[in-house]
Protein backbone atom coordinates (compact mmCIF):
# COMPACT_ATOMS: atom_id res chain seq x y z
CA UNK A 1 26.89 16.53 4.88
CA UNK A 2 23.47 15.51 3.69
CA UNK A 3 20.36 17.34 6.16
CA UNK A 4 17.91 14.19 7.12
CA UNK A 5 15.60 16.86 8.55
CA UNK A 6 12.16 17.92 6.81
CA UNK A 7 11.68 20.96 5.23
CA UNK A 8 9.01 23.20 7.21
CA UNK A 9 6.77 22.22 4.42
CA UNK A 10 6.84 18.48 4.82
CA UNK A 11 7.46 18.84 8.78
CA UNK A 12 3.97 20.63 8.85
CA UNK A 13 2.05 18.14 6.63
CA UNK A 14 3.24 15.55 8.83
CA UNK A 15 2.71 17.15 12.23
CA UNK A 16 -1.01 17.50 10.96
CA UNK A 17 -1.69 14.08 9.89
CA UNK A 18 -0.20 12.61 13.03
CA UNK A 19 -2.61 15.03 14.99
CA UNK A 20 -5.69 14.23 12.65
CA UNK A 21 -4.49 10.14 13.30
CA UNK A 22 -3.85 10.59 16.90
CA UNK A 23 -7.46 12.48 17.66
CA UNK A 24 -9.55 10.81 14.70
CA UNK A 25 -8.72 7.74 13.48
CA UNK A 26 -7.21 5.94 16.80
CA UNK A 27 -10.35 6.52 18.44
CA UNK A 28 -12.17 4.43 16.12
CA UNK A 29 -9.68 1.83 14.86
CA UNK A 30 -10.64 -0.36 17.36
CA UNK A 31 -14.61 -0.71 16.50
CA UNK A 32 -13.63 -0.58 12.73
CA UNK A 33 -11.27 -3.55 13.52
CA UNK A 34 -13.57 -5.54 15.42
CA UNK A 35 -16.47 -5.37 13.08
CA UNK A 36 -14.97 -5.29 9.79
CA UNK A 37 -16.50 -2.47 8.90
CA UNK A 38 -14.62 -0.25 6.27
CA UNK A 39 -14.32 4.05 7.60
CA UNK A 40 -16.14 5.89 5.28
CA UNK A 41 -16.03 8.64 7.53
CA UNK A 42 -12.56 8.87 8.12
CA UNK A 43 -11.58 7.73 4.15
CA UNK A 44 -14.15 10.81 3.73
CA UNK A 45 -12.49 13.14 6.15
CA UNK A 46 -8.82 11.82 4.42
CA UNK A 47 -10.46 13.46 0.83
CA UNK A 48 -11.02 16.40 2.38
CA UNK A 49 -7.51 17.01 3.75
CA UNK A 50 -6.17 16.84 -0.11
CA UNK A 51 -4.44 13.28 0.98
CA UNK A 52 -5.59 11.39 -2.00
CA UNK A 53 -4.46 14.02 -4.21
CA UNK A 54 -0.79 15.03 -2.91
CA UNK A 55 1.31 13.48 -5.54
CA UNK A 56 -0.47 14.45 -8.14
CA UNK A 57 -1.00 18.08 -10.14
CA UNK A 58 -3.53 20.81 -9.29
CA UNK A 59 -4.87 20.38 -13.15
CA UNK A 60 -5.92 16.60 -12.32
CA UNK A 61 -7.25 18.23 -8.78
CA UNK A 62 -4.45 17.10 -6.86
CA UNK A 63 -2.77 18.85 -4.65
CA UNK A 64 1.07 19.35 -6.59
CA UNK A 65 3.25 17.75 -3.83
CA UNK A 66 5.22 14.74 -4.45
CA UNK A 67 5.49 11.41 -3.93
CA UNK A 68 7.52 11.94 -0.39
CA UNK A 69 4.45 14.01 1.05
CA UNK A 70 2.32 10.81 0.36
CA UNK A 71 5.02 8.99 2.34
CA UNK A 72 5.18 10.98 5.34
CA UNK A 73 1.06 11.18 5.84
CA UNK A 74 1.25 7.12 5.55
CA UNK A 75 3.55 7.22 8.07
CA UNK A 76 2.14 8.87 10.52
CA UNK A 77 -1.26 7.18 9.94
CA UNK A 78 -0.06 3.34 9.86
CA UNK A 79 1.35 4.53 13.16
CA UNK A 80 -2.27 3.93 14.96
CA UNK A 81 -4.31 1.78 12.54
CA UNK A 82 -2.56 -0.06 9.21
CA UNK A 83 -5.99 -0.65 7.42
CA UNK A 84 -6.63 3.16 6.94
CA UNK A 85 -2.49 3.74 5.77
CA UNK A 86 -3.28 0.97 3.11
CA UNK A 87 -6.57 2.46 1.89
CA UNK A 88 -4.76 5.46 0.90
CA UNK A 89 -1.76 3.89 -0.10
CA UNK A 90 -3.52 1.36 -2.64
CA UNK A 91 -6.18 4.87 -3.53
CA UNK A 92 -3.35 6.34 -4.59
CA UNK A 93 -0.26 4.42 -5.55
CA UNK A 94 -2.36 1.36 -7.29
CA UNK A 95 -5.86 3.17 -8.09
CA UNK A 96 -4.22 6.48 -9.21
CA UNK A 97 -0.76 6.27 -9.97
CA UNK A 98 -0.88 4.07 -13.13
CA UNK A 99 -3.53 6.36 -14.94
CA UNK A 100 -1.00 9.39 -14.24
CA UNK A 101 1.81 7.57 -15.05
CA UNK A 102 0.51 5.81 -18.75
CA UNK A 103 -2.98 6.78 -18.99
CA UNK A 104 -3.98 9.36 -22.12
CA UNK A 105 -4.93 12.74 -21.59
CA UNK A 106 -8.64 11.67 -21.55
CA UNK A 107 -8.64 9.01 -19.26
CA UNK A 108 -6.49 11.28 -17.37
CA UNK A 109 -9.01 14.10 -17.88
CA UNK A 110 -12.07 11.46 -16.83
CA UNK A 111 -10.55 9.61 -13.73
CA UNK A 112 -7.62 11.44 -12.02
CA UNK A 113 -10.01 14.40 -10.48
CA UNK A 114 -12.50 11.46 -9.17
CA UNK A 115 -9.47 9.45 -7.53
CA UNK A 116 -7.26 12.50 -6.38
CA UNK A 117 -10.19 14.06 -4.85
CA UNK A 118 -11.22 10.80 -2.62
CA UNK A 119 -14.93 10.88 -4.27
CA UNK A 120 -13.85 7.77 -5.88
CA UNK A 121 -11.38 4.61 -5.47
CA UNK A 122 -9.70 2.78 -7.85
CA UNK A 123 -7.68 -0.31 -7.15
CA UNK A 124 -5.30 -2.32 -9.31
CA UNK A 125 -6.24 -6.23 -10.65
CA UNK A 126 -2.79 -8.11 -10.91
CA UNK A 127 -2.97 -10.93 -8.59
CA UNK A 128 -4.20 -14.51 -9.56
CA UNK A 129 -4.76 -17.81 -8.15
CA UNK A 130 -2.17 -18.92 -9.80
CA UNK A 131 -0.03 -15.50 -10.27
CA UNK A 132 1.67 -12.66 -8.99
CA UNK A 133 4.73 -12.57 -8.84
CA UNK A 134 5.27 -14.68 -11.75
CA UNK A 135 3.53 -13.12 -14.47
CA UNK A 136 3.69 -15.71 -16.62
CA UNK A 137 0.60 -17.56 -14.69
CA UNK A 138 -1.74 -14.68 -15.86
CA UNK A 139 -4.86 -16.44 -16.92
CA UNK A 140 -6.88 -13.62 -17.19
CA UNK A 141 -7.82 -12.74 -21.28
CA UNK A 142 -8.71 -10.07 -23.31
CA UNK A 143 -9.83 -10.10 -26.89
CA UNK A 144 -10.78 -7.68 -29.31
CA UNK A 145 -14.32 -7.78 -30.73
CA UNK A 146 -16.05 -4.87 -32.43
CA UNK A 147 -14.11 -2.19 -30.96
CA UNK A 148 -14.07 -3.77 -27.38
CA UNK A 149 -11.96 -5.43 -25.06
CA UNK A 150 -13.59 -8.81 -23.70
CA UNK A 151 -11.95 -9.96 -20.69
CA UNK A 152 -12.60 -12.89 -19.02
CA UNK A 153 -10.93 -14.05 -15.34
CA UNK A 154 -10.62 -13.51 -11.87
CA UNK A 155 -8.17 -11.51 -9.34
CA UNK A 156 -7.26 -12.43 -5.72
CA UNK A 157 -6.57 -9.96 -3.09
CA UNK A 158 -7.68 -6.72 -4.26
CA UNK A 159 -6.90 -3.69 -2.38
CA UNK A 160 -10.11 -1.33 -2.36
CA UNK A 161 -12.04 -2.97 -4.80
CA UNK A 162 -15.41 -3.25 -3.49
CA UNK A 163 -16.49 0.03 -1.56
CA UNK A 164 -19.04 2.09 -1.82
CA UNK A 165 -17.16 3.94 -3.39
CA UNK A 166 -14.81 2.19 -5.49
CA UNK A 167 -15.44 3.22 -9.21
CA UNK A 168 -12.18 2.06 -11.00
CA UNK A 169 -10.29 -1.18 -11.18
CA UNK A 170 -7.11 -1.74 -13.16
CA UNK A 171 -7.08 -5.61 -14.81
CA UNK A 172 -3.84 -6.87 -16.19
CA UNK A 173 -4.45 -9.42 -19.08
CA UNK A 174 -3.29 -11.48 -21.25
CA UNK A 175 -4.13 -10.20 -24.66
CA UNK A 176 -2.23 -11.88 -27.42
CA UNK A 177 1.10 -14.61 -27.59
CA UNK A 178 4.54 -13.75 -28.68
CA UNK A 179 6.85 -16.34 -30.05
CA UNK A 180 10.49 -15.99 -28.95
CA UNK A 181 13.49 -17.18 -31.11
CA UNK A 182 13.49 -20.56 -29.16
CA UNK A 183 10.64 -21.28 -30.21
CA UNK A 184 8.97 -20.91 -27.09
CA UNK A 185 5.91 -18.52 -26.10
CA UNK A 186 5.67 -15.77 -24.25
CA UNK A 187 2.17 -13.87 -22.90
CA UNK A 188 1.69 -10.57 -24.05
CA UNK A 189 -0.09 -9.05 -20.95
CA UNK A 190 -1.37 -5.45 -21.10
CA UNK A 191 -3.66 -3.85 -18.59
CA UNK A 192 -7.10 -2.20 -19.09
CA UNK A 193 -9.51 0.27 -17.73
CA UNK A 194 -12.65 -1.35 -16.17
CA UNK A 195 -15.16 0.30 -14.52
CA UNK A 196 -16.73 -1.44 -11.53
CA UNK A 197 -20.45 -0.70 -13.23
CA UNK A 198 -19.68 -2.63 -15.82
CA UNK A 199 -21.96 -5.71 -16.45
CA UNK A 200 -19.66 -9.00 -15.89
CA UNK A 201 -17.75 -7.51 -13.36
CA UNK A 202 -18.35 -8.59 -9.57
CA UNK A 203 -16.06 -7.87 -6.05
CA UNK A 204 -16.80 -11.79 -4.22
CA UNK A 205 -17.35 -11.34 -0.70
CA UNK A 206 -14.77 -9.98 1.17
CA UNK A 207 -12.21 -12.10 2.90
CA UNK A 208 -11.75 -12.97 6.30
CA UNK A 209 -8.00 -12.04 7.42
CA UNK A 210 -6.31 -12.03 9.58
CA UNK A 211 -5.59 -8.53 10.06
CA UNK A 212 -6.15 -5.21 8.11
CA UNK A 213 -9.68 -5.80 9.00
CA UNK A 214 -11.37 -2.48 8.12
CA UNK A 215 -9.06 -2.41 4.77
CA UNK A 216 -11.79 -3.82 2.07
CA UNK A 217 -10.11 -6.68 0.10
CA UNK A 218 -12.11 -8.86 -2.27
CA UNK A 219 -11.20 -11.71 -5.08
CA UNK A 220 -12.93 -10.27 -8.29
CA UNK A 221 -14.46 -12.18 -11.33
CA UNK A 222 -14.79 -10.78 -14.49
CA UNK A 223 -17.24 -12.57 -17.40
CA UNK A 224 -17.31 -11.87 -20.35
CA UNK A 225 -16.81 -8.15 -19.06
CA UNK A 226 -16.59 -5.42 -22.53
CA UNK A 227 -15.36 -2.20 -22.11
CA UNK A 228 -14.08 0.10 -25.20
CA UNK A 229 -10.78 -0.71 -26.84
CA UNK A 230 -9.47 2.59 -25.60
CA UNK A 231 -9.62 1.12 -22.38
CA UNK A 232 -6.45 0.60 -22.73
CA UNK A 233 -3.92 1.82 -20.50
CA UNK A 234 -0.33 2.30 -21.75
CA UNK A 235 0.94 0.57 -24.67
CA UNK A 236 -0.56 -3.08 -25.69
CA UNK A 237 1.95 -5.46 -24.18
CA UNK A 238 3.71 -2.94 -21.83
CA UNK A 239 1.11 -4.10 -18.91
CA UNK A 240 2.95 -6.05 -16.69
CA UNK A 241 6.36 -4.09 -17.20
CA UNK A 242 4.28 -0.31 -16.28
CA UNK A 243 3.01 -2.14 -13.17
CA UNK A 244 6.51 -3.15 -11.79
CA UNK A 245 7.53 0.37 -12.42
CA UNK A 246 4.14 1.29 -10.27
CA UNK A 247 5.24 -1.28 -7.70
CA UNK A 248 9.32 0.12 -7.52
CA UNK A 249 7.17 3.38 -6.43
CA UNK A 250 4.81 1.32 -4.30
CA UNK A 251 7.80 -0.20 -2.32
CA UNK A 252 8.64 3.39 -1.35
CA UNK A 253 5.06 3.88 0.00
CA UNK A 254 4.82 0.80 1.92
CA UNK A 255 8.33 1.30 3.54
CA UNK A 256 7.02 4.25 5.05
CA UNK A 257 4.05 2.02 5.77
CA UNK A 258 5.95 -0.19 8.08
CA UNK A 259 8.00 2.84 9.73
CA UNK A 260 4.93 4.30 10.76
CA UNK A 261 3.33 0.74 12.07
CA UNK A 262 7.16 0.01 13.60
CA UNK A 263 7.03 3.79 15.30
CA UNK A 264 3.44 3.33 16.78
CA UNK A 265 4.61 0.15 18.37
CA UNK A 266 7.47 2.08 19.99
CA UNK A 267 5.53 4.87 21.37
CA UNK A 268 3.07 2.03 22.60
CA UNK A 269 5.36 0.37 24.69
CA UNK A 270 7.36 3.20 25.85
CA UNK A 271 4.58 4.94 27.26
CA UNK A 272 2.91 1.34 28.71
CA UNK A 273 6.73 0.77 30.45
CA UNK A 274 6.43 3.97 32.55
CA UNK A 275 3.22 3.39 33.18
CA UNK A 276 2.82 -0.68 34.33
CA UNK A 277 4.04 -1.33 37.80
CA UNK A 278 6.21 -4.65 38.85
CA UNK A 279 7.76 -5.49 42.09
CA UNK A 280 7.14 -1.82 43.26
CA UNK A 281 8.79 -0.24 40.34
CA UNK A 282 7.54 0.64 36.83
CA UNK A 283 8.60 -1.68 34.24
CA UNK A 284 10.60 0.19 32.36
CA UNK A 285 13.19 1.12 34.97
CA UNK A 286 14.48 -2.68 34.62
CA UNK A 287 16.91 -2.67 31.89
CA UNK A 288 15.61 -6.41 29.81
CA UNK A 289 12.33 -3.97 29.02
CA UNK A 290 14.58 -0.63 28.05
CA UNK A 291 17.04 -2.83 25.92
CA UNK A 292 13.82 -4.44 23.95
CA UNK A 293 12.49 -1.10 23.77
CA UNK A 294 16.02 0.77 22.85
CA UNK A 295 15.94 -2.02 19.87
CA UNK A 296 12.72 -1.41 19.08
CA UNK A 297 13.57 2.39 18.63
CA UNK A 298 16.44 1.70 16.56
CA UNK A 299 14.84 -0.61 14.05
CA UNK A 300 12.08 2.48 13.39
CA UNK A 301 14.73 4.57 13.00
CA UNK A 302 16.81 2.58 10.44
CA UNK A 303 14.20 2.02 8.43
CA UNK A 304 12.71 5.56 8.11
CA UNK A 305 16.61 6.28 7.06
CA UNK A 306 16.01 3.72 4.60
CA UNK A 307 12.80 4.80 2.95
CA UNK A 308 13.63 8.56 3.55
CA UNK A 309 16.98 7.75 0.94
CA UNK A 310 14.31 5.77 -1.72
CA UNK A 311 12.42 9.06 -2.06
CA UNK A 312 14.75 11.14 -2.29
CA UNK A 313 16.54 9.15 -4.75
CA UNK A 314 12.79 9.20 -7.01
CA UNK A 315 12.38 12.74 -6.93
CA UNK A 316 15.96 13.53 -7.88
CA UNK A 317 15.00 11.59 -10.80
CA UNK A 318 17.98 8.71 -9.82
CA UNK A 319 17.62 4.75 -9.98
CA UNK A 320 15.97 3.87 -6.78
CA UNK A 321 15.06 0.31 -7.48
CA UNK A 322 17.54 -1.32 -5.00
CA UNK A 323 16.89 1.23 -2.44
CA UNK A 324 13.49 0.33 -2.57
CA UNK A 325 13.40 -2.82 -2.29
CA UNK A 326 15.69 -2.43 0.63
CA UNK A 327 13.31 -0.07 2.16
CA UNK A 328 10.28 -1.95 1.72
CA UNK A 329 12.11 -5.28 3.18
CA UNK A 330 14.11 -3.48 6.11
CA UNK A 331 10.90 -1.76 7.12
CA UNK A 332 8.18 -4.55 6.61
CA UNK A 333 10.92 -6.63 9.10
CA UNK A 334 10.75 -3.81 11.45
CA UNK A 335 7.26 -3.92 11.45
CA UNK A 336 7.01 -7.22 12.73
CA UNK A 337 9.77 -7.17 14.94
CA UNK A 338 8.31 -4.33 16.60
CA UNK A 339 4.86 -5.86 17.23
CA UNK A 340 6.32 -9.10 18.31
CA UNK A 341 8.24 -6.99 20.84
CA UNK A 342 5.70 -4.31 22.26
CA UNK A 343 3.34 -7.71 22.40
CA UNK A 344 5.95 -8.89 24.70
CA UNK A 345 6.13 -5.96 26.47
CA UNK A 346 2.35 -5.54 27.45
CA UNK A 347 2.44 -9.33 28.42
CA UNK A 348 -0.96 -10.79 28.53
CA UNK A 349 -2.25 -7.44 27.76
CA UNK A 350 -0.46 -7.78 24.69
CA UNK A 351 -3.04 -10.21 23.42
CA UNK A 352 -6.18 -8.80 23.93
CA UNK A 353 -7.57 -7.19 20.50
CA UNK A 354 -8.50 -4.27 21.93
CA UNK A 355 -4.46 -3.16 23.10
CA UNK A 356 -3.19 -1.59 19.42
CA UNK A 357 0.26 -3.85 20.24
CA UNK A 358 -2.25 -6.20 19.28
CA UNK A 359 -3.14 -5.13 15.94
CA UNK A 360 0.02 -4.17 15.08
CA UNK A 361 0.86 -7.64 15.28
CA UNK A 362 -1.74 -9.13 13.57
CA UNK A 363 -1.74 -6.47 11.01
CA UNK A 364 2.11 -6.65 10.38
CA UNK A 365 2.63 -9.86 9.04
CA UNK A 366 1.41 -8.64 5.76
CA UNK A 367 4.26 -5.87 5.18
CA UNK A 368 6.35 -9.24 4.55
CA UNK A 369 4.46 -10.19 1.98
CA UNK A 370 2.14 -7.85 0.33
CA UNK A 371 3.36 -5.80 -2.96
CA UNK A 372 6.57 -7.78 -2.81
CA UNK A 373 7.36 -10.53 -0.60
CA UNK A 374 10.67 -10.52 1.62
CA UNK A 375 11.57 -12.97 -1.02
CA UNK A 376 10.96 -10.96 -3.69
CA UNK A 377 12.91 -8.11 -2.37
CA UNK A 378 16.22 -10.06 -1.45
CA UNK A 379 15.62 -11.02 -5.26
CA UNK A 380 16.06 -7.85 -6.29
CA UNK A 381 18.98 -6.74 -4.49
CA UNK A 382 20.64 -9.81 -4.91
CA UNK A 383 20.17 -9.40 -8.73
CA UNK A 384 21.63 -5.55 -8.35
CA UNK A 385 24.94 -6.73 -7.25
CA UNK A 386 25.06 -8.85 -10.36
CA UNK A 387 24.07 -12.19 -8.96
């Protein structure tokens, strides 16, 4: 029978991150949240702990775990404030991950220690006004001229690209036209290396969302931007088809995401049901509040089940595509679930900003729809069953 428990290694990682969430982040999520302010303290005290670096190898100054270790530390973090789990999920999965995955040896050599160690951020440019998803709206260019890539465009919703500290971001562009044997044409999109010193490029201000407040997010423009033509990352054309890959991975990593926002909100309302007092009794002696909560419990637990199988399935070197996308869409719904739930379960308490039921609900919507919509993900398993 397969073991679902973690090996002492794993169990230990994650028993220190949740203590490191529960004693240093959740006492400042709140303030963060409020004022919009990104944690450079705890992103800072994150680099320290080796969490930027755990998939990746010691030579690249990782720290030689695996993508499951990155998993479980998102976990337990998105279980008391989302906004920090998705600055070192996008650090590492969309800043990192596609320079290990496709980069060379030098721009392995010149970016991986920076972005492993948490001295530096990267982030990853894909989405457009007018694309995402469909790749084929990509309006974003890049020519050749002299031994340098030109690129020209602008990207919507960027994870992490305009910190302090943010040195790296990843543009996919469309860099040449292929002609298909209908006769009609197809963009050849690749994706390049651009610094964020580079003169051209500019982070917008940052949005105004409605949740993952302290997570920095910004539409980028790039004008007339040059950086060298070995900029390029992965194979000319390959761009768009490396980055799914990156996101198959990514689902994994958001799955466990949403478990960790889905757990908080059970722990949240379990403890507020023993604790709030109705008609003489604590609320959670009446059984409408221990069924919602019993649910609540069960949803968490399916969908660390789920996302616990993805990994596995990645590091056994199996097709985990489906089970991702299962993972990512089971969990994201458990997310939200969850919140709605413990919101309804702290009543008017619920809806006060400063109750983390509160956040989790505002901040959950987005697991349905960032790096893969519900949509999206239905799409995908629907297509896996030959549909």
């Amino acid at each position: 029978m397969p073991d679902f428990q973690l090996e002492e290694e794993y169990q230990d990682l994650s028993d220190t991150v949740r203590e490191f969430a529960d004693t240093v982040i959740a006492p400042v999520s709140a303030k963060h949240d409020e004022e919009h302010t990104f944690p450079y303290e705890i992103q800072k005290q994150m680099a320290e702990m080796g969490l930027f670096g755990l998939p990746f190898p010691e030579q690249y100054g990782g720290m030689d775990g695996d993508y499951f270790a990155l998993a479980l530390a998102l976990e337990q973090i998105a279980r008391v404030d989302q906004s920090v789990a998705i600055t070192l999920e996008a650090g590492v999965s969309l800043g990192a991950m596609p320079v290990y995955r496709f980069g060379t040896e030098e721009q392995k050599q010149e970016w991986l220690p920076q972005l492993a160690s948490g001295q530096a951020l990267g982030a990853f440019g894909l989405t457009e006004p007018e694309a995402g998803s469909d790749a084929g709206g990509t309006k974003t260019t890049a020519r050749l001229e002299n031994g340098e890539w030109v690129i020209n465009g602008a990207k919507e919703f960027i994870t992490n690209s305009g910190t302090d500290i943010t040195r790296l971001v990843t543009v996919t562009a469309v860099t040449g036209q292929e002609e298909r044997p209908d006769g009609t044409v197809k963009k050849e999109i690749s994706t390049i290396l651009v610094p964020t010193d580079t003169p051209g490029f500019e982070a917008r201000p940052a949005y105004n969302k409605v949740g993952w407040n302290a997570s920095d997010t910004h539409p980028l423009s790039l004008s007339d931007v040059r950086v060298p033509e070995a900029n390029l990352l992965g194979t000319r054309g390959r761009g768009y088809a490396n980055f799914l890959s990156i996101l198959d991975e990514g689902r994994i990593a958001i799955a466990a995401l949403a478990t960790g926002a889905a757990q908080g909100c059970v722990e949240y309302a379990t403890q507020y049901a023993k604790e709030r007092q109705a008609f003489g009794h604590n609320i959670g002696s009446y059984q409408a509040i221990q069924f919602k909560i019993a649910r609540m419990a069960a949803r968490a637990h399916t969908a660390r089940l789920a996302y616990y199988d993805a990994a596995a399935r990645m590091l056994a070197g199996k097709p985990f595509k489906t089970e991702a996308a299962i993972a990512k869409m089971v969990a994201g719904e458990a997310a939200m679930d969850n919140a709605r739930d413990a919101t309804q379960v702290f009543g008017g308490y619920g809806f006060m900003n400063e109750f983390p039921v509160a956040r989790h609900y505002r901040d959950s919507k987005i697991l349905e729809v960032g790096e893969g919509t519900t949509e999206v993900q239905l799409m995908l398993i629907a297509r896996s069953l030959g549909l």
